[in-house]
C-alpha atoms as a PDB file:
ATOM      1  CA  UNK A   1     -15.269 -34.158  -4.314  1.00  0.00           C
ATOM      2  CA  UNK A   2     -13.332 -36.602  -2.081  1.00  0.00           C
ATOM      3  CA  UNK A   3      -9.942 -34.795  -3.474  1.00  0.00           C
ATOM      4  CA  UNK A   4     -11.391 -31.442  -1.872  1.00  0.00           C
ATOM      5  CA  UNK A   5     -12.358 -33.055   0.949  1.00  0.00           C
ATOM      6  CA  UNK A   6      -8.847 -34.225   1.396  1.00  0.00           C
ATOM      7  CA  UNK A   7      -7.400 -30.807   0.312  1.00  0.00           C
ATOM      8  CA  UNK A   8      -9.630 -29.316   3.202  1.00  0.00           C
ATOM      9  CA  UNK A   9      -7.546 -31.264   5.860  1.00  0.00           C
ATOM     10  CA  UNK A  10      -4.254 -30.177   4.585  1.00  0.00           C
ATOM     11  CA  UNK A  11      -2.293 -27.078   6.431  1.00  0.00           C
ATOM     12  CA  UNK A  12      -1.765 -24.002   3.986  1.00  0.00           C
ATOM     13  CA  UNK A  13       2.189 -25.310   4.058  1.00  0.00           C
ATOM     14  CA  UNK A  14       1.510 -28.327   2.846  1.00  0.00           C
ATOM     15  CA  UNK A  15      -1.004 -27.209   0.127  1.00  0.00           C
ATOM     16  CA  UNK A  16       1.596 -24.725  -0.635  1.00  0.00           C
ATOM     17  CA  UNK A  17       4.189 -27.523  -0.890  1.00  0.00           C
ATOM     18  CA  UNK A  18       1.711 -29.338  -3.623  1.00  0.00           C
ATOM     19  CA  UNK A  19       1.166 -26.607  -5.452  1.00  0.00           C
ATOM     20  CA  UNK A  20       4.612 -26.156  -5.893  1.00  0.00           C
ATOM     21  CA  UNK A  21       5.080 -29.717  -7.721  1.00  0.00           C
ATOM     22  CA  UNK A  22       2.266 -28.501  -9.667  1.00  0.00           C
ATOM     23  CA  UNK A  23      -1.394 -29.654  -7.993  1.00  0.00           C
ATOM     24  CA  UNK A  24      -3.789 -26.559  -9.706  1.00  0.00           C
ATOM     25  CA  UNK A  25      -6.490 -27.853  -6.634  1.00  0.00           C
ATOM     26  CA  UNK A  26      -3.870 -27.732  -4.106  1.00  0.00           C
ATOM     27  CA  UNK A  27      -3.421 -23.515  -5.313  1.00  0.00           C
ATOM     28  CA  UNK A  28      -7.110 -23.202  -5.494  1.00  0.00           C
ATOM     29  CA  UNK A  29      -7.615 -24.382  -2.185  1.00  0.00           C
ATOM     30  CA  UNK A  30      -5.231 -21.533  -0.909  1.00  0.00           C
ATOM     31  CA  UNK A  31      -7.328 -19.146  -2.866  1.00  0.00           C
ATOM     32  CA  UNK A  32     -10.718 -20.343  -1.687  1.00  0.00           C
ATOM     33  CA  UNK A  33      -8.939 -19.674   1.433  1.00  0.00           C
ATOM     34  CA  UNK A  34      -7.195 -16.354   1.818  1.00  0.00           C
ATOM     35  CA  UNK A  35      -9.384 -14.108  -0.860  1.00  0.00           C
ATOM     36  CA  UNK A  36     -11.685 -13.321   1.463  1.00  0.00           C
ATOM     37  CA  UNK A  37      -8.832 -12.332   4.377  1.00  0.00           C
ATOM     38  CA  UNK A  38      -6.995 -10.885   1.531  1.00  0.00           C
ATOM     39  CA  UNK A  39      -9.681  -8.542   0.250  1.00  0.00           C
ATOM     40  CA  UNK A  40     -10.338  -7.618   3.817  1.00  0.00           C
ATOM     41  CA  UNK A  41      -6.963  -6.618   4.792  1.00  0.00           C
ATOM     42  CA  UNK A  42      -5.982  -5.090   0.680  1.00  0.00           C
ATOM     43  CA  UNK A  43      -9.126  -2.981   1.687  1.00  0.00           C
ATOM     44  CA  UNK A  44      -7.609  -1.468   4.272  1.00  0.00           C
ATOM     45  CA  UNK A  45      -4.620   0.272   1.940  1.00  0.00           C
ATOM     46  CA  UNK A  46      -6.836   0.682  -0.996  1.00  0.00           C
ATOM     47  CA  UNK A  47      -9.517   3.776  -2.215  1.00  0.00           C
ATOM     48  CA  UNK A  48     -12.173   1.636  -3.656  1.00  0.00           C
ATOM     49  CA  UNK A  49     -13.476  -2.406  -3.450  1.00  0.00           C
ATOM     50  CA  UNK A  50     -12.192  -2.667  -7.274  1.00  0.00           C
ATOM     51  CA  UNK A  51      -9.056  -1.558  -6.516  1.00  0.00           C
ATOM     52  CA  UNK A  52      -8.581  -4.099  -3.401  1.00  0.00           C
ATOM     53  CA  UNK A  53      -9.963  -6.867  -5.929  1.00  0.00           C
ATOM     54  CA  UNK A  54      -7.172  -6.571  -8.257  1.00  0.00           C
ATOM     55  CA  UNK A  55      -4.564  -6.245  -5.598  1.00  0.00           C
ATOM     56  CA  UNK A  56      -5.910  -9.754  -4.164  1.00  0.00           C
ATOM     57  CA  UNK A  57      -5.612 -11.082  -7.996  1.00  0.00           C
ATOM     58  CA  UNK A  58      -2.181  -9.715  -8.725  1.00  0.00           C
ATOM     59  CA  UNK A  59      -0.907 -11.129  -5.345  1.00  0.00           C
ATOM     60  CA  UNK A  60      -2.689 -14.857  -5.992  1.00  0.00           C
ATOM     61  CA  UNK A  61      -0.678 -14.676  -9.553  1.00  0.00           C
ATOM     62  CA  UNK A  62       2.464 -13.725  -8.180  1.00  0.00           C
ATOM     63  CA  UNK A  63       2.474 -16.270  -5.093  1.00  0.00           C
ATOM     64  CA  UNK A  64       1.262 -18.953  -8.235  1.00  0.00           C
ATOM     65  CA  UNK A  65       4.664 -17.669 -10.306  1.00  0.00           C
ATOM     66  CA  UNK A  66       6.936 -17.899  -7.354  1.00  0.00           C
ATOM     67  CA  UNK A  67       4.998 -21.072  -5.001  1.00  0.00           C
ATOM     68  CA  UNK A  68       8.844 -22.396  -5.609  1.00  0.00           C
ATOM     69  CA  UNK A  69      10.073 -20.421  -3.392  1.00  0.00           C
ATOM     70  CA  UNK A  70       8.160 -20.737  -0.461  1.00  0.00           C
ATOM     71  CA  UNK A  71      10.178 -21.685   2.308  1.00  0.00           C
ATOM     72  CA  UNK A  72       8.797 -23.594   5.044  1.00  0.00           C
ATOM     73  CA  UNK A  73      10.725 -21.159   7.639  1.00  0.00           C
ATOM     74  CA  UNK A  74       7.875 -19.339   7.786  1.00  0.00           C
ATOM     75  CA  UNK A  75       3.684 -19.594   7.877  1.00  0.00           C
ATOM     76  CA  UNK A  76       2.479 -19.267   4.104  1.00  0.00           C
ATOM     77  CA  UNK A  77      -0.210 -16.741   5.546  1.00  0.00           C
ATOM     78  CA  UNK A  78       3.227 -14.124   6.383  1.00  0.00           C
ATOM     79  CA  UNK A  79       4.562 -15.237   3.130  1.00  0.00           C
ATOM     80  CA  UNK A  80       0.954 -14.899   0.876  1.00  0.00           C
ATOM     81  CA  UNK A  81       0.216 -10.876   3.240  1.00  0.00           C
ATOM     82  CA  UNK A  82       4.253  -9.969   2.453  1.00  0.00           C
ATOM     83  CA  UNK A  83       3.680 -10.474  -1.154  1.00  0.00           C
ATOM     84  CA  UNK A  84       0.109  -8.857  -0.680  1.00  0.00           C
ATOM     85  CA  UNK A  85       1.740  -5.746   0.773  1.00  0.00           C
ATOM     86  CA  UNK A  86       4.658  -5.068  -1.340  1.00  0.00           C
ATOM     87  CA  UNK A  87       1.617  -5.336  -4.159  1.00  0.00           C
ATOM     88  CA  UNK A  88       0.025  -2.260  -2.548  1.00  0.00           C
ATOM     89  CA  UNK A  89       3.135  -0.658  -1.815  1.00  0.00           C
ATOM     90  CA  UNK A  90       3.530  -1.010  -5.590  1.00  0.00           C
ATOM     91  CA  UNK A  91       0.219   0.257  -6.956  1.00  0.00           C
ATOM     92  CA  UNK A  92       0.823   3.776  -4.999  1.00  0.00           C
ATOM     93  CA  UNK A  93       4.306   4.080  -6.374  1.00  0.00           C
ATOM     94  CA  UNK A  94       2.621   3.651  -9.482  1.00  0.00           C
ATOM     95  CA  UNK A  95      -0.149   5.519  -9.662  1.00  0.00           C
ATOM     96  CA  UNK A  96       1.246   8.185  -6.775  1.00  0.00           C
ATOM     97  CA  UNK A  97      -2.030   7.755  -4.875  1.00  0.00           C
ATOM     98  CA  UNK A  98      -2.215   9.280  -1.366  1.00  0.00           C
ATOM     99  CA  UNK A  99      -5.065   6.937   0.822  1.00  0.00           C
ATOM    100  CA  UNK A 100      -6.410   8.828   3.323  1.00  0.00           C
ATOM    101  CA  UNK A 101      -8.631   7.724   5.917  1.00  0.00           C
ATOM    102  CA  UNK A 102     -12.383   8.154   5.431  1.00  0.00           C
ATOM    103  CA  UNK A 103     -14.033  10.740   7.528  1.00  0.00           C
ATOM    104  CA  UNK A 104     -17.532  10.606   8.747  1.00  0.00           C
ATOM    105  CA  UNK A 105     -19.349  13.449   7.112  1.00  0.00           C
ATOM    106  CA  UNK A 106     -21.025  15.681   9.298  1.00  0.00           C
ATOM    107  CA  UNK A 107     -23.520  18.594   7.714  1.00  0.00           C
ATOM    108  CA  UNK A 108     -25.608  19.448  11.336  1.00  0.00           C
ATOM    109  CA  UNK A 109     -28.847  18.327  10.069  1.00  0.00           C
ATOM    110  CA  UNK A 110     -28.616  15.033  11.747  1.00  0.00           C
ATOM    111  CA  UNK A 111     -31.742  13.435  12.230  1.00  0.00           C
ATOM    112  CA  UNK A 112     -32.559  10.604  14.804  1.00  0.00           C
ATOM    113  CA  UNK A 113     -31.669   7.912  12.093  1.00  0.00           C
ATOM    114  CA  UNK A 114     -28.100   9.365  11.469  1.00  0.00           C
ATOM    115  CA  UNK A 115     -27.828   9.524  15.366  1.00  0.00           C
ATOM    116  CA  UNK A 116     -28.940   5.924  15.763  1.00  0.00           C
ATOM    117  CA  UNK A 117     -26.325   4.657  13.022  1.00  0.00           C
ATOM    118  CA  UNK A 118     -23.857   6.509  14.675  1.00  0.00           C
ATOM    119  CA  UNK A 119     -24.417   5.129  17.855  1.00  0.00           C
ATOM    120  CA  UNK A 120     -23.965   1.648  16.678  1.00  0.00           C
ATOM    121  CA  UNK A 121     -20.702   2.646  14.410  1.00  0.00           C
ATOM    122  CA  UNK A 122     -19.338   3.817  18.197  1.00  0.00           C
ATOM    123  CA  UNK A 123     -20.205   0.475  19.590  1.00  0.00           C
ATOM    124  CA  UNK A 124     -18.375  -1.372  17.290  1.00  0.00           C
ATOM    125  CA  UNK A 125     -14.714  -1.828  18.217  1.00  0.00           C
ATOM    126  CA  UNK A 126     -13.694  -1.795  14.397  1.00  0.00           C
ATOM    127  CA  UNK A 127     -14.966   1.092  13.483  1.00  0.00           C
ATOM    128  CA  UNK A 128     -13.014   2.910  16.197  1.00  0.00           C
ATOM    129  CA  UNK A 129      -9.992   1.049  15.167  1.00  0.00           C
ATOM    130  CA  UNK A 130     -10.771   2.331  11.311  1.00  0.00           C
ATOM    131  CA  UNK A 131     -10.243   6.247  13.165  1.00  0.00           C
ATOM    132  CA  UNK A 132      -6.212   4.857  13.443  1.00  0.00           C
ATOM    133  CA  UNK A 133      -3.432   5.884  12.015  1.00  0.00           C
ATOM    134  CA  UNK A 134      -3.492   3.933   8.730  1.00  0.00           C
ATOM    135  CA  UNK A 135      -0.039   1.973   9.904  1.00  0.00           C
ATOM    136  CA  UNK A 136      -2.172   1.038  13.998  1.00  0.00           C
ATOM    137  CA  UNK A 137      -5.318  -0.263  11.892  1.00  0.00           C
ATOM    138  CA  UNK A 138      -3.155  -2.662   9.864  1.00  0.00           C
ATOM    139  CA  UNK A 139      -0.850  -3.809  12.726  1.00  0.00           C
ATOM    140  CA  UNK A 140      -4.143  -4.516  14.627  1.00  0.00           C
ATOM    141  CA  UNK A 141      -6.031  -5.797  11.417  1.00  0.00           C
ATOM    142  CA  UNK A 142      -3.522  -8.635  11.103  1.00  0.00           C
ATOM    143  CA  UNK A 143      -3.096  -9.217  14.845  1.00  0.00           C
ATOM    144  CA  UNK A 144      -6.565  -9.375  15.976  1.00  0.00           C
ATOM    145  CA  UNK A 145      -8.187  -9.920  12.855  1.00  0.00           C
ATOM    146  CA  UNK A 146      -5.904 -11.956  10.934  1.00  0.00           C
ATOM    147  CA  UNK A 147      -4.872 -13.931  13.828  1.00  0.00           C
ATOM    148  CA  UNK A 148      -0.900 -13.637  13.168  1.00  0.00           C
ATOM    149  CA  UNK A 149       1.688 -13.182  15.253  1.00  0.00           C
ATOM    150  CA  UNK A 150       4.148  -9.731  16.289  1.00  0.00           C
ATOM    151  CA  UNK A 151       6.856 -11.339  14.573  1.00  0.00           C
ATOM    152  CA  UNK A 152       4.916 -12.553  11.634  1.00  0.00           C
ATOM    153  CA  UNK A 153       3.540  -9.048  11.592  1.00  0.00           C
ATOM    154  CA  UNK A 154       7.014  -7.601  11.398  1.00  0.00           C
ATOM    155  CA  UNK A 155       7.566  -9.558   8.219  1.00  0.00           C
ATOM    156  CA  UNK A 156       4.614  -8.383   6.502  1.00  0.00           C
ATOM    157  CA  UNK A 157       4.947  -4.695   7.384  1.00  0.00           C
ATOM    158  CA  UNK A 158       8.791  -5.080   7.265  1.00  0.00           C
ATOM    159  CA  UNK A 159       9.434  -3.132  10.683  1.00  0.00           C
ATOM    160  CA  UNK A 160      11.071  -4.573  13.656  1.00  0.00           C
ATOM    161  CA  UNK A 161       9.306  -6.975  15.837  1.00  0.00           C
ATOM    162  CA  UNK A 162       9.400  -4.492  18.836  1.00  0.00           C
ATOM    163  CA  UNK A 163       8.403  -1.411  16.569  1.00  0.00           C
ATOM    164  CA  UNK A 164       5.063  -3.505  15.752  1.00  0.00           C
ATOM    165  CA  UNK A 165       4.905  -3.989  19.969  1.00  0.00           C
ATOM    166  CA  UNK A 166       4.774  -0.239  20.046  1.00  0.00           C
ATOM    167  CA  UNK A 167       2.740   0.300  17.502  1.00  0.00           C
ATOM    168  CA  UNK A 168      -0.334  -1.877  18.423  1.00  0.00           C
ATOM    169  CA  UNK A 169       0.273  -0.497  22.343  1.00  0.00           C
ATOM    170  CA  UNK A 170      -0.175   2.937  21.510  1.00  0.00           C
ATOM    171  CA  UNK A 171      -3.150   1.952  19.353  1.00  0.00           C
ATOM    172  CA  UNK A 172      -4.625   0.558  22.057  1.00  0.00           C
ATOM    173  CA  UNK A 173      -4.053   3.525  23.869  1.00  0.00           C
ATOM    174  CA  UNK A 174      -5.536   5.588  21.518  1.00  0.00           C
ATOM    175  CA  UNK A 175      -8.686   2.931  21.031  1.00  0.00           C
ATOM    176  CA  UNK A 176      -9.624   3.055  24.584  1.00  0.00           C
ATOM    177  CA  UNK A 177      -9.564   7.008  24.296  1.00  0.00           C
ATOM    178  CA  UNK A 178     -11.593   6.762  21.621  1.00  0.00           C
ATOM    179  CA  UNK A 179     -14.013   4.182  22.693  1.00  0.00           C
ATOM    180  CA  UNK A 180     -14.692   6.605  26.254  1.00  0.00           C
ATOM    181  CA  UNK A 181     -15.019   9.391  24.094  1.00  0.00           C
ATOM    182  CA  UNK A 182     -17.848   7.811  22.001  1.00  0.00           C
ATOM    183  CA  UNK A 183     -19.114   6.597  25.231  1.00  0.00           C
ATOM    184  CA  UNK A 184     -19.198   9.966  26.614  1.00  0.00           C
ATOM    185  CA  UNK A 185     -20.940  11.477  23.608  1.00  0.00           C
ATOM    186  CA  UNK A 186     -23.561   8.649  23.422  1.00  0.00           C
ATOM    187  CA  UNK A 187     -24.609   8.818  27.184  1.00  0.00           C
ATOM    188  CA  UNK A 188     -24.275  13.126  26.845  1.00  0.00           C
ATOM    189  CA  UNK A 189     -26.459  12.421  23.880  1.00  0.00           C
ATOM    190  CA  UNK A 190     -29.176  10.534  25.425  1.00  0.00           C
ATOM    191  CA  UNK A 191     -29.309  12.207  28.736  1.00  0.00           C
ATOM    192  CA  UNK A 192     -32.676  14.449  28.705  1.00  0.00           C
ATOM    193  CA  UNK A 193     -32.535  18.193  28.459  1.00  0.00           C
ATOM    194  CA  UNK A 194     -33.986  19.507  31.583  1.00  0.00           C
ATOM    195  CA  UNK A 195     -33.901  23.026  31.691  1.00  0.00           C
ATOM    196  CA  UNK A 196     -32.230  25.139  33.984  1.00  0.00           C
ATOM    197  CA  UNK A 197     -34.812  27.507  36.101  1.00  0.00           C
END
């Protein structure tokens, strides 16, 4: 207990740095936590939960096989997502899946339930983001979400640092359309009918 205690203090570079001379704890400490982050962001390039779950597994075992050669040039969270992304990249060359985007389902018998989920889906900012193009919604997944830097993201989605600048401006862009578009249909939505005489 007072070992994960300890553990808990460390930065993920120098749990990374123990794991590589061989501390198991030091690894599982990493694990306990990125998975969740991991899942999160796998989910994002994935069709199902399942499939995201064995993406973060194959990515834990492949940063365990080559915790070596982490270099301390970088943050082990760009190092752990890099690894994480070739690993999706990998499963569509495999499997030649295309991931598309989700789209709400509409069949025009709405009732006021559907209209109140809806309403709150518009509210919340990730949703909207989740309408992006599926390269905006990770750039801003591991910027806002994620916490990491334009450079770090750069490394991860192995683009140019000012390509990644571009890329989360115009989602912005496109966000803030969207958000006064939802805003529009919500207050056109609740405004009463009053008929015209």
């Amino acid at each position: 207990m007072t070992e994960d205690i300890a553990r808990g203090g460390l930065s993920d570079e120098q749990l990374a740095a123990e794991s590589a001379a061989g501390s198991e704890a030091s690894f599982e400490e990493l694990v306990r936590r990125f998975a969740p982050r991991l899942f999160r962001y796998l989910r994002t390039k994935t069709a199902s939960a399942e499939e995201a779950e064995d993406l973060v597994q194959e990515t834990f075992q492949k940063a365990f096989r080559n915790i070596a050669r982490f270099g301390t040039d970088y943050r082990f969270s760009t190092w752990l997502y890099t690894i994480a992304h070739r690993q999706a990249v990998s499963l569509f060359r495999v499997r030649r899946v295309t991931v598309t985007a989700t789209a709400e389902a509409v069949d025009g018998s709405s009732g006021p339930e559907d209209l109140l989920v809806r309403r709150e889906e518009a509210r919340d900012l990730w949703a909207l983001a989740g309408r992006l193009p599926r390269q905006q919604y990770q750039a801003f997944w591991l910027r806002y979400a994620e916490e990491l830097s334009v450079a770090e993201i750069a490394r991860v989605m192995k683009r140019p640092a000012a390509h990644i600048r571009v890329i989360l401006h115009r989602g912005r862009v496109k966000l803030a359309a969207a958000f006064k578009e939802e805003e529009r249909r919500s207050w056109a939505a609740a405004r009463p009918k009053v008929p015209l005489f």
